[in-house]
Protein backbone atom coordinates (compact mmCIF):
# COMPACT_ATOMS: atom_id res chain seq x y z
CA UNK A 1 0.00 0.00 0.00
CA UNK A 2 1.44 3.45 -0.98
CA UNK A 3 0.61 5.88 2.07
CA UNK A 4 2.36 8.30 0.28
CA UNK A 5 -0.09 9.53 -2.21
CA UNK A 6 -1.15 12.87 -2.15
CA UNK A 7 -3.75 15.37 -4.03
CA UNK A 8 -2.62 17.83 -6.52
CA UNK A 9 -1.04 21.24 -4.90
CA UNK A 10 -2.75 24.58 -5.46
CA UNK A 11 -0.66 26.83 -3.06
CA UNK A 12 2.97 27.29 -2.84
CA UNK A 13 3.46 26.58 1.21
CA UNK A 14 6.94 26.33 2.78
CA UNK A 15 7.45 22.80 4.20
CA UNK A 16 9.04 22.05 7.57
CA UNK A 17 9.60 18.47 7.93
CA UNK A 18 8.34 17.12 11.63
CA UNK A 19 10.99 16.16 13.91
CA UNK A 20 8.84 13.94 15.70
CA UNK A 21 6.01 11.57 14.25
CA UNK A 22 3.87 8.59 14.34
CA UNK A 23 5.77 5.59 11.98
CA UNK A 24 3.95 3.11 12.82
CA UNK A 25 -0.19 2.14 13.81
CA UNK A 26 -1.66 -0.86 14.88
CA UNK A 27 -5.28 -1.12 15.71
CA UNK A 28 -6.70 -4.34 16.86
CA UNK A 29 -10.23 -5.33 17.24
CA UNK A 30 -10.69 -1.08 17.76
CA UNK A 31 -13.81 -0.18 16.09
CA UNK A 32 -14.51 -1.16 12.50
CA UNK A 33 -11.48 -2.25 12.03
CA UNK A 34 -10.56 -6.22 13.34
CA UNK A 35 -6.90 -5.21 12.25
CA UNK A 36 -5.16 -2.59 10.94
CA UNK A 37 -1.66 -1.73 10.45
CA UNK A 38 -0.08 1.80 8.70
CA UNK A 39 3.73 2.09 7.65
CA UNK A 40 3.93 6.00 7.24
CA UNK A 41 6.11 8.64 6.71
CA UNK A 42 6.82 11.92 8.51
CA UNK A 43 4.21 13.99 6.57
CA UNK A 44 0.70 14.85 7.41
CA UNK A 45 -2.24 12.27 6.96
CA UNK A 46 -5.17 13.08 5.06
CA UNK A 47 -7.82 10.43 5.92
CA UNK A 48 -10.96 10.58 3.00
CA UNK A 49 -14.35 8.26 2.96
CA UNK A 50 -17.61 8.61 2.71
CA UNK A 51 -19.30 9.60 6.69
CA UNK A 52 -19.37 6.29 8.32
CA UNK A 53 -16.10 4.74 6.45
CA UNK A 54 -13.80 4.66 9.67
CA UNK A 55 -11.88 7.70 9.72
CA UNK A 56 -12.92 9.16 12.54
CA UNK A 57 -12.20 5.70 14.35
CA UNK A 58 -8.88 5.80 13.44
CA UNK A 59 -8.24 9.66 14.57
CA UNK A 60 -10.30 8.07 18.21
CA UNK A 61 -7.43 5.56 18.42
CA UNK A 62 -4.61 7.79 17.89
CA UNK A 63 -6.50 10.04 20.69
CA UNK A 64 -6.07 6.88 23.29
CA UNK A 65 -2.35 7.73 22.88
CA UNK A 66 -2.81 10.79 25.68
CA UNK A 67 -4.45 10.01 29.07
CA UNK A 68 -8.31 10.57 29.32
CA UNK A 69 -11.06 8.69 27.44
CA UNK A 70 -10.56 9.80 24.16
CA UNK A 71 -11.93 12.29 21.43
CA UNK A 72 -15.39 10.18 21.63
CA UNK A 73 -15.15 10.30 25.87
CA UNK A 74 -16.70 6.53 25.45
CA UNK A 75 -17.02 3.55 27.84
CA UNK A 76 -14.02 1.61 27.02
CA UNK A 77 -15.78 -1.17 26.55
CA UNK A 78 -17.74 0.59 23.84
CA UNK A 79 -14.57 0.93 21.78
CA UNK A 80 -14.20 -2.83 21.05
CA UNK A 81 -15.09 -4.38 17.41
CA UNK A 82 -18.00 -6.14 16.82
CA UNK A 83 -15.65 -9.11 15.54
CA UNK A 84 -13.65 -9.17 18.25
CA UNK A 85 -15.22 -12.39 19.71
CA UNK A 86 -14.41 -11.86 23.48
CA UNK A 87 -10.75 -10.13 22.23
CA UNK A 88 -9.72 -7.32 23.89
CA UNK A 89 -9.32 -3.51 21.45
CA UNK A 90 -5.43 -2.55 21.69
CA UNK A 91 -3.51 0.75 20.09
CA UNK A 92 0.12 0.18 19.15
CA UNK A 93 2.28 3.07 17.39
CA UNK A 94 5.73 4.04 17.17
CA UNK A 95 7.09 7.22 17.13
CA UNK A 96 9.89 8.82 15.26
CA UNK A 97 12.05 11.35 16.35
CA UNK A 98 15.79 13.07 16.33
CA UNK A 99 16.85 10.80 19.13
CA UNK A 100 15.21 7.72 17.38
CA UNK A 101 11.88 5.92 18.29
CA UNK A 102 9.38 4.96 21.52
CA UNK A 103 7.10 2.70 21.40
CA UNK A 104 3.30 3.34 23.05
CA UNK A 105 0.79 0.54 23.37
CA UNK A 106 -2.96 1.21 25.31
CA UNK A 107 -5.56 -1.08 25.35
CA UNK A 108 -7.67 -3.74 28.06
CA UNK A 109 -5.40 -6.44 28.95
CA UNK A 110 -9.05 -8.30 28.79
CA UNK A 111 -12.31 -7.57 27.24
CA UNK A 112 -13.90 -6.66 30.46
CA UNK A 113 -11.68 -4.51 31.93
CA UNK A 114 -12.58 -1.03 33.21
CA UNK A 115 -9.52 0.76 32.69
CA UNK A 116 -7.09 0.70 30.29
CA UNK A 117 -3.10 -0.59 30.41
CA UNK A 118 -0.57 2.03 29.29
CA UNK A 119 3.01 0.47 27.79
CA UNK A 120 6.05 2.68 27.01
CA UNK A 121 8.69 1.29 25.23
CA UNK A 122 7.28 -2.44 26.57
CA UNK A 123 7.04 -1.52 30.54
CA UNK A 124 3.47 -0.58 32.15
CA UNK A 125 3.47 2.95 33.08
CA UNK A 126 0.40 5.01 33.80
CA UNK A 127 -1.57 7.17 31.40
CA UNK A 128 0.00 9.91 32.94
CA UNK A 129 3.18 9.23 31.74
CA UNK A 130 2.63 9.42 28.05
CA UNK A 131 2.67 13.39 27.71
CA UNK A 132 6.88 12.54 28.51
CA UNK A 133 6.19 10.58 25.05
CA UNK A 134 4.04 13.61 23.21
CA UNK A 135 0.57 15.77 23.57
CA UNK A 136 -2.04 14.65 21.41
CA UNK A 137 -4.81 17.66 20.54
CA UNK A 138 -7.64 17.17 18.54
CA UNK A 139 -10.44 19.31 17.55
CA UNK A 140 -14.22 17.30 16.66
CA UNK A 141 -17.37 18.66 15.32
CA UNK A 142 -18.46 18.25 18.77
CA UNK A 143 -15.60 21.12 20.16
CA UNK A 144 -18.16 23.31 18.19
CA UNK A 145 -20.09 23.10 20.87
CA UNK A 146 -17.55 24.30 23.48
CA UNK A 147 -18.10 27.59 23.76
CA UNK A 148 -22.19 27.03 24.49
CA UNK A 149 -21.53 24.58 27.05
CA UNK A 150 -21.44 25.24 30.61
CA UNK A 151 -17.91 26.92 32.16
CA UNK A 152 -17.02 23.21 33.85
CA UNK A 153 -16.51 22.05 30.05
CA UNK A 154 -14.43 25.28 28.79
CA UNK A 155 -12.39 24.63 32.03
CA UNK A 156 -11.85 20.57 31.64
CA UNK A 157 -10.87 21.58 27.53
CA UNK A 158 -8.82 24.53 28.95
CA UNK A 159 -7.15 22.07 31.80
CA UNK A 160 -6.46 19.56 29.34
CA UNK A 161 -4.00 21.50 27.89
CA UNK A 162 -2.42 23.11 30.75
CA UNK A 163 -1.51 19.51 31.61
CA UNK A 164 0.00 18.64 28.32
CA UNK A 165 2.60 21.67 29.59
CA UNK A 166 2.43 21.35 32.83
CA UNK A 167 1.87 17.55 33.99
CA UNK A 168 1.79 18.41 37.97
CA UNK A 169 -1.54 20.49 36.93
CA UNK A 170 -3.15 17.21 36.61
CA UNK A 171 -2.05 15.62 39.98
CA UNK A 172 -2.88 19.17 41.77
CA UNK A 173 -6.71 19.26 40.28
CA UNK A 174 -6.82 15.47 41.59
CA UNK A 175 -5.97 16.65 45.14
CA UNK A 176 -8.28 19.58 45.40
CA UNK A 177 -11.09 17.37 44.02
CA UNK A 178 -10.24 14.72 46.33
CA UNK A 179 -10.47 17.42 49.09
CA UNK A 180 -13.67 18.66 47.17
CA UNK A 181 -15.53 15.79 47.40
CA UNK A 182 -14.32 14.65 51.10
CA UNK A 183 -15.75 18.20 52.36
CA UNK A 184 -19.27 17.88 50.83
CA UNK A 185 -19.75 14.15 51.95
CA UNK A 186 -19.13 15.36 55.83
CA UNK A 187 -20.87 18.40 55.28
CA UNK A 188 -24.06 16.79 53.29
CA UNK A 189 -24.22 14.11 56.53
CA UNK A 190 -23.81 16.19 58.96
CA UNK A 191 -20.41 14.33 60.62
CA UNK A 192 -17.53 16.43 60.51
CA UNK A 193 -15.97 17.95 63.18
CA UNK A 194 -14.37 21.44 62.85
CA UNK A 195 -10.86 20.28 62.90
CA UNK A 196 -11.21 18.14 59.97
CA UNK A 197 -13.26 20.70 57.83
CA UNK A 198 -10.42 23.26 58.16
CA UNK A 199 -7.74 20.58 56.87
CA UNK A 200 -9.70 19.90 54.06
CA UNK A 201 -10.16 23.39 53.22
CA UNK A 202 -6.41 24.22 53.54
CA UNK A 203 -6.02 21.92 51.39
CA UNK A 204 -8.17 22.71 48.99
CA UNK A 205 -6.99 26.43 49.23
CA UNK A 206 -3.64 25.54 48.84
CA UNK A 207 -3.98 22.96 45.72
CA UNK A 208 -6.29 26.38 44.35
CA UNK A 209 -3.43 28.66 44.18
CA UNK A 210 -1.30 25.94 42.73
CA UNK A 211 -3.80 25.30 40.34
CA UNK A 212 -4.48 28.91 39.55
CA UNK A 213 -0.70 29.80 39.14
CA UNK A 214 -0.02 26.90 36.70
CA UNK A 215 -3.22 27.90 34.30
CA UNK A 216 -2.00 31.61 34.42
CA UNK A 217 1.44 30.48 33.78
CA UNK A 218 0.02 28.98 30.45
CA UNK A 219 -2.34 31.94 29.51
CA UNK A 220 0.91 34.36 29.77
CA UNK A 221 2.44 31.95 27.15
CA UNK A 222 -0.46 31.14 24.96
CA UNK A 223 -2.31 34.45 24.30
CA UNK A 224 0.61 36.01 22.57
CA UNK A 225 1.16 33.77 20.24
CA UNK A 226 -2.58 33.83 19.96
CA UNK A 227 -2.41 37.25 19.05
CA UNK A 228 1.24 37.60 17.17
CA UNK A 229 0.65 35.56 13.62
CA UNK A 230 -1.24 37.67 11.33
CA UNK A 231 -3.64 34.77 9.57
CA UNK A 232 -7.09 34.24 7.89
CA UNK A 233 -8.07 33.12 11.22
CA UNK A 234 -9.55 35.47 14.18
CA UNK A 235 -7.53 36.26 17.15
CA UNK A 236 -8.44 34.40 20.64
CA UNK A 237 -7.46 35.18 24.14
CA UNK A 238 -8.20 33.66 27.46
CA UNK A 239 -8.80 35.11 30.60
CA UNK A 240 -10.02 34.26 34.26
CA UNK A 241 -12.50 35.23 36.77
CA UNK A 242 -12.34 34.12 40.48
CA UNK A 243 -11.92 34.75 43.81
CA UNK A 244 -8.23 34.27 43.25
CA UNK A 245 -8.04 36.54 39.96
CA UNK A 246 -10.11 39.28 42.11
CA UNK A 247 -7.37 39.19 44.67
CA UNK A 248 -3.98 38.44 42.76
CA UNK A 249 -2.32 41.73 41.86
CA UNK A 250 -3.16 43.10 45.43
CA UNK A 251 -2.71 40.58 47.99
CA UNK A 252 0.35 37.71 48.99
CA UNK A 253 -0.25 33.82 47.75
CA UNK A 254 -0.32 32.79 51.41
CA UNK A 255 -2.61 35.69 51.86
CA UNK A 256 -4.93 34.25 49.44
CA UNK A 257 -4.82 30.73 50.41
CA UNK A 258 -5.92 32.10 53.95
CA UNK A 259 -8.83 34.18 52.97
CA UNK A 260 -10.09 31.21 50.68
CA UNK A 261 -9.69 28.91 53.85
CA UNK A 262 -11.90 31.09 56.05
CA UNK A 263 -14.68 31.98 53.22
CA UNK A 264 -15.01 28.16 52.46
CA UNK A 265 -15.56 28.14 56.42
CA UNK A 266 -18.15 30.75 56.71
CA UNK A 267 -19.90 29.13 54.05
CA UNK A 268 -20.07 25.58 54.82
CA UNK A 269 -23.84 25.77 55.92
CA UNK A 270 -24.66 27.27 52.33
CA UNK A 271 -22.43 24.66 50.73
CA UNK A 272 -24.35 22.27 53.12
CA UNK A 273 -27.81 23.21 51.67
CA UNK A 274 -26.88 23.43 47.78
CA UNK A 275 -24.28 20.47 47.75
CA UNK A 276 -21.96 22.46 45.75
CA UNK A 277 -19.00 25.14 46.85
CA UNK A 278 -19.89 28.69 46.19
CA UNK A 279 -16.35 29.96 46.11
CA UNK A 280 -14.90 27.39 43.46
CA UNK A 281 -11.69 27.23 41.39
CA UNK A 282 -12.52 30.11 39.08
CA UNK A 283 -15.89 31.71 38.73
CA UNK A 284 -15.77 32.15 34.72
CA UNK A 285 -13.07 31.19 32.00
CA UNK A 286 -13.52 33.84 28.97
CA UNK A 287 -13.05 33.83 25.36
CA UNK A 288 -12.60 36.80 23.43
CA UNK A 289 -12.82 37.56 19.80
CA UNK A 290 -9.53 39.97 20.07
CA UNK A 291 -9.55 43.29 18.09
CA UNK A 292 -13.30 43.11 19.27
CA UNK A 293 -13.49 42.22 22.60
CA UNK A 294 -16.49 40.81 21.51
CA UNK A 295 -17.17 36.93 24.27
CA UNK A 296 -17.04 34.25 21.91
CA UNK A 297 -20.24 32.91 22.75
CA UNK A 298 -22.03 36.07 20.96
CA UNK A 299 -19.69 35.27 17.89
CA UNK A 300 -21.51 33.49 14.85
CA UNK A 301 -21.12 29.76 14.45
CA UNK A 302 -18.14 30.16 11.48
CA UNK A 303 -16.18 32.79 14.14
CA UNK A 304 -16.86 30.14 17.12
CA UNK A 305 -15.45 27.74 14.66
CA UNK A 306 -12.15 29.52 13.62
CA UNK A 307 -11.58 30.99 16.78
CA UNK A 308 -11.31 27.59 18.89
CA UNK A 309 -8.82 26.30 15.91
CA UNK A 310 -6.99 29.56 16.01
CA UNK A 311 -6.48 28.92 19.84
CA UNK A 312 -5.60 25.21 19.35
CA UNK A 313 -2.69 25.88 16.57
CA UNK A 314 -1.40 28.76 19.24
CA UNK A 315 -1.83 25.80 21.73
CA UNK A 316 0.41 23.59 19.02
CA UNK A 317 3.54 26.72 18.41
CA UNK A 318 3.69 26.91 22.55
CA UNK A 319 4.30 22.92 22.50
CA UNK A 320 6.74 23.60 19.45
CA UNK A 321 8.66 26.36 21.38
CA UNK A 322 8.47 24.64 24.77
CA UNK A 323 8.78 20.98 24.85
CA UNK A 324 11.11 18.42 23.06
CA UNK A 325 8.82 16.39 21.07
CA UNK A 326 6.49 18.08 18.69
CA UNK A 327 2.83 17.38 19.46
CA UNK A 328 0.39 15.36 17.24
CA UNK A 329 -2.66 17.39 16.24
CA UNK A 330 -6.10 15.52 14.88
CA UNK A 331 -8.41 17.48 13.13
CA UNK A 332 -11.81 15.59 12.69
CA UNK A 333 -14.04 17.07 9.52
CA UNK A 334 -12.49 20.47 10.15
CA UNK A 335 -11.11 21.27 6.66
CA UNK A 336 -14.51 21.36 4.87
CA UNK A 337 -16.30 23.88 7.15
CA UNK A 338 -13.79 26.42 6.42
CA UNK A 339 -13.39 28.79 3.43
CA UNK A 340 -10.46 29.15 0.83
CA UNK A 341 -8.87 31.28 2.48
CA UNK A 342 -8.92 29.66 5.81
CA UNK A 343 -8.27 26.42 4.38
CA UNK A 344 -5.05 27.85 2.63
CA UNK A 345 -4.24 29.96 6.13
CA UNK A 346 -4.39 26.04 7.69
CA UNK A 347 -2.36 24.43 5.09
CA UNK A 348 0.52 27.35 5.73
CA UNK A 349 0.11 27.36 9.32
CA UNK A 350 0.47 23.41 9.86
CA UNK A 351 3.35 22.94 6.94
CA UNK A 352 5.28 25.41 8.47
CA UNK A 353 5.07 23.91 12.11
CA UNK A 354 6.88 20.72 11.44
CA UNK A 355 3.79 18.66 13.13
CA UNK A 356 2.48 15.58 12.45
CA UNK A 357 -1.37 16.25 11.80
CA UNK A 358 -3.92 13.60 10.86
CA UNK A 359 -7.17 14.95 9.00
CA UNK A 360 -10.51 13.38 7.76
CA UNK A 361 -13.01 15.38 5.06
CA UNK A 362 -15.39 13.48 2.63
CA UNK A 363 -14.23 15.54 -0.40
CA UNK A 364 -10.65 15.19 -1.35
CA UNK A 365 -10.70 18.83 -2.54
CA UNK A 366 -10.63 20.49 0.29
CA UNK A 367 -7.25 19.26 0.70
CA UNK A 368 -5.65 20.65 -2.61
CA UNK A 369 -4.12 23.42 -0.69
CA UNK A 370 -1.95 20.72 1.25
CA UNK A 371 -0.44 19.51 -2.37
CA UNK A 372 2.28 16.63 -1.74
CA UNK A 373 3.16 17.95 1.94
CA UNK A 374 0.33 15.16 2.98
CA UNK A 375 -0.08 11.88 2.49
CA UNK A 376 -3.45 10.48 1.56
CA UNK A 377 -5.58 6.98 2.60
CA UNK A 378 -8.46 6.28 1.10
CA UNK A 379 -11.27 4.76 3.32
CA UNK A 380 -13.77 2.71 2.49
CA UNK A 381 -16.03 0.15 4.61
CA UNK A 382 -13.13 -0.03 7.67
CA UNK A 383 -10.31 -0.76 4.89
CA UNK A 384 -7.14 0.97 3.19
CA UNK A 385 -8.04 1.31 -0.27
């Protein structure tokens, strides 16, 4: 099978070949596919089929390469091919880089497993080792829907990331939800005693402002190059809103961590009756349209669109600048709801990064802009054509 072909170029785009890259794929009972296996080379991979061919599948897979539960966020056990006759599903790929390869296998060890095993380079490790192999981002047709969600999914999508950076974040958030979750049981029965209460909320104070400095640490980075690349695509920047932004510029960290202590005390009888904290993490996590100011959510559907994939490929060049390996970005049905010129913008933007990106459409057209910088599968019924 030639992986290599591509669609005929339209636009001149400087090339930068990826330093780091998948080589190899192996899916096994994942999905519609029973097996498959992909020898491929550093470029980009456009993935093309009619909807319901399998090329989303394969993008889901890749996704199972980062911790979490995937682009889809299924049941594991949901993720298993019909064929696979009491088989477990399993992900397999190897990655290329300047230093020379690691290998990364996920899967069940059996079919009715609940979590997942993690393998680098042959030896179990937890998911939470596998950012130290890359980051894996991905934007879906159901990302659309981000910004008209509630603010707990703009801050899991927005956490997400500042773990990819930052891989104490994750182990931090754990803590203070631990913490979370210990206060309201003692506080919804009635049981604890004072002492207790106030070490849980130190604690959760404390894993707050640890929290809080880590995501401003990666705002700092990521709005400017948000706002620096002058592109087809609207600039985005972030910003917080909480009872530790309100007090930040004006008052000490152990300051802070105090007065959240003692206002998670003198509310504990509110927090008792509603079940949920009143003073959280961060009150509101914003998304501006920049040279507007205008909130993203009052932004069309086509600005909503460009603006989250003008924040992820500013969330790629900080991984690019920052970390060793170049991340992997998946982009599921993204080309075809943009217009020529933002489709061209795209093609520039991920040529000249130097990353690996995988990307399904229906109409091999939209791709022309890419030229031979990609290489191209055809998918048909779960199979390479």
């Amino acid at each position: 099978m030639n992986t290599d072909a591509h669609v005929n170029a339209s636009v001149a785009v400087p090339l930068s070949a990826p330093s780091f890259w998948i080589k190899d794929l192996t899916l096994s009972y994942f999905r519609s596919y029973t097996q498959l296996s992909l020898s491929l080379s550093s470029k980009s991979v456009v993935l093309t089929g009619h909807n319901g061919a399998g090329k989303t599948n394969i993008l889901e897979a890749l996704s199972y390469l980062s911790p979490g539960r995937g682009l889809r966020q299924a049941k594991l056990g949901h993720v298993t091919s019909l064929d696979a006759e009491n088989k477990a599903w399993a992900v397999y790929a190897k990655f290329a880089h300047e230093d020379g390869e690691d290998e990364v296998g996920t899967g069940l060890a059996t079919p009715h497993d609940e979590r997942r095993t993690v393998k680098i380079n042959h030896t179990v490790a937890p998911q939470s080792d596998l950012p130290k192999i890359t980051s894996i981002f991905w934007m879906t047709p159901q990302i659309d829907q981000l910004l008209n969600e509630g603010m707990g999914h703009r801050r899991r999508f927005v956490d997400k990331l500042v773990a990819s950076l930052y891989p104490a974040h994750t182990q931090h958030l754990h803590r203070y939800e631990y913490a979370l979750r210990e206060r309201s049981h003692l506080l919804k029965d009635g049981q604890g005693d004072d002492v207790w209460l106030s070490s849980l909320e130190k604690k959760m104070a404390e894993e707050s402002m640890a929290i809080h400095s880590l995501r401003q640490s990666f705002l700092s980075q990521i709005n400017p190059l948000s706002l620096a690349p002058e592109t087809a695509f609207p600039k985005a920047s972030l910003s917080l809103e909480g009872f530790i932004e309100a007090r930040a510029n004006d008052m000490a960290s152990l300051d802070i961590e105090e007065a959240l202590a003692k206002t998670l005390r003198q509310n504990r009888v509110d927090d008792a009756r509603t079940g949920e904290v009143k003073w959280g993490l961060i009150k509101r996590l914003l998304i501006f349209a920049c040279g507007t100011q205008k909130k993203a959510e009052f932004c069309s559907t086509g600005e909503q669109k460009a603006l989250l994939l003008s924040f992820i490929l500013a969330n790629v060049r900080l991984h690019v600048r920052e970390k060793k390996n170049a991340p992997i970005l998946l982009l599921d049905e993204v080309v075809a709801h943009l217009d020529e010129g933002r489709r061209e913008a795209l093609c520039s933007e991920i040529l000249s990064l130097g990353v690996q990106s995988w990307m399904t459409g229906t109409d091999v057209d939209a791709f022309a802009p890419f030229g031979d910088g990609v290489q191209h599968l055809k998918i048909k019924n779960g199979q390479i054509e």
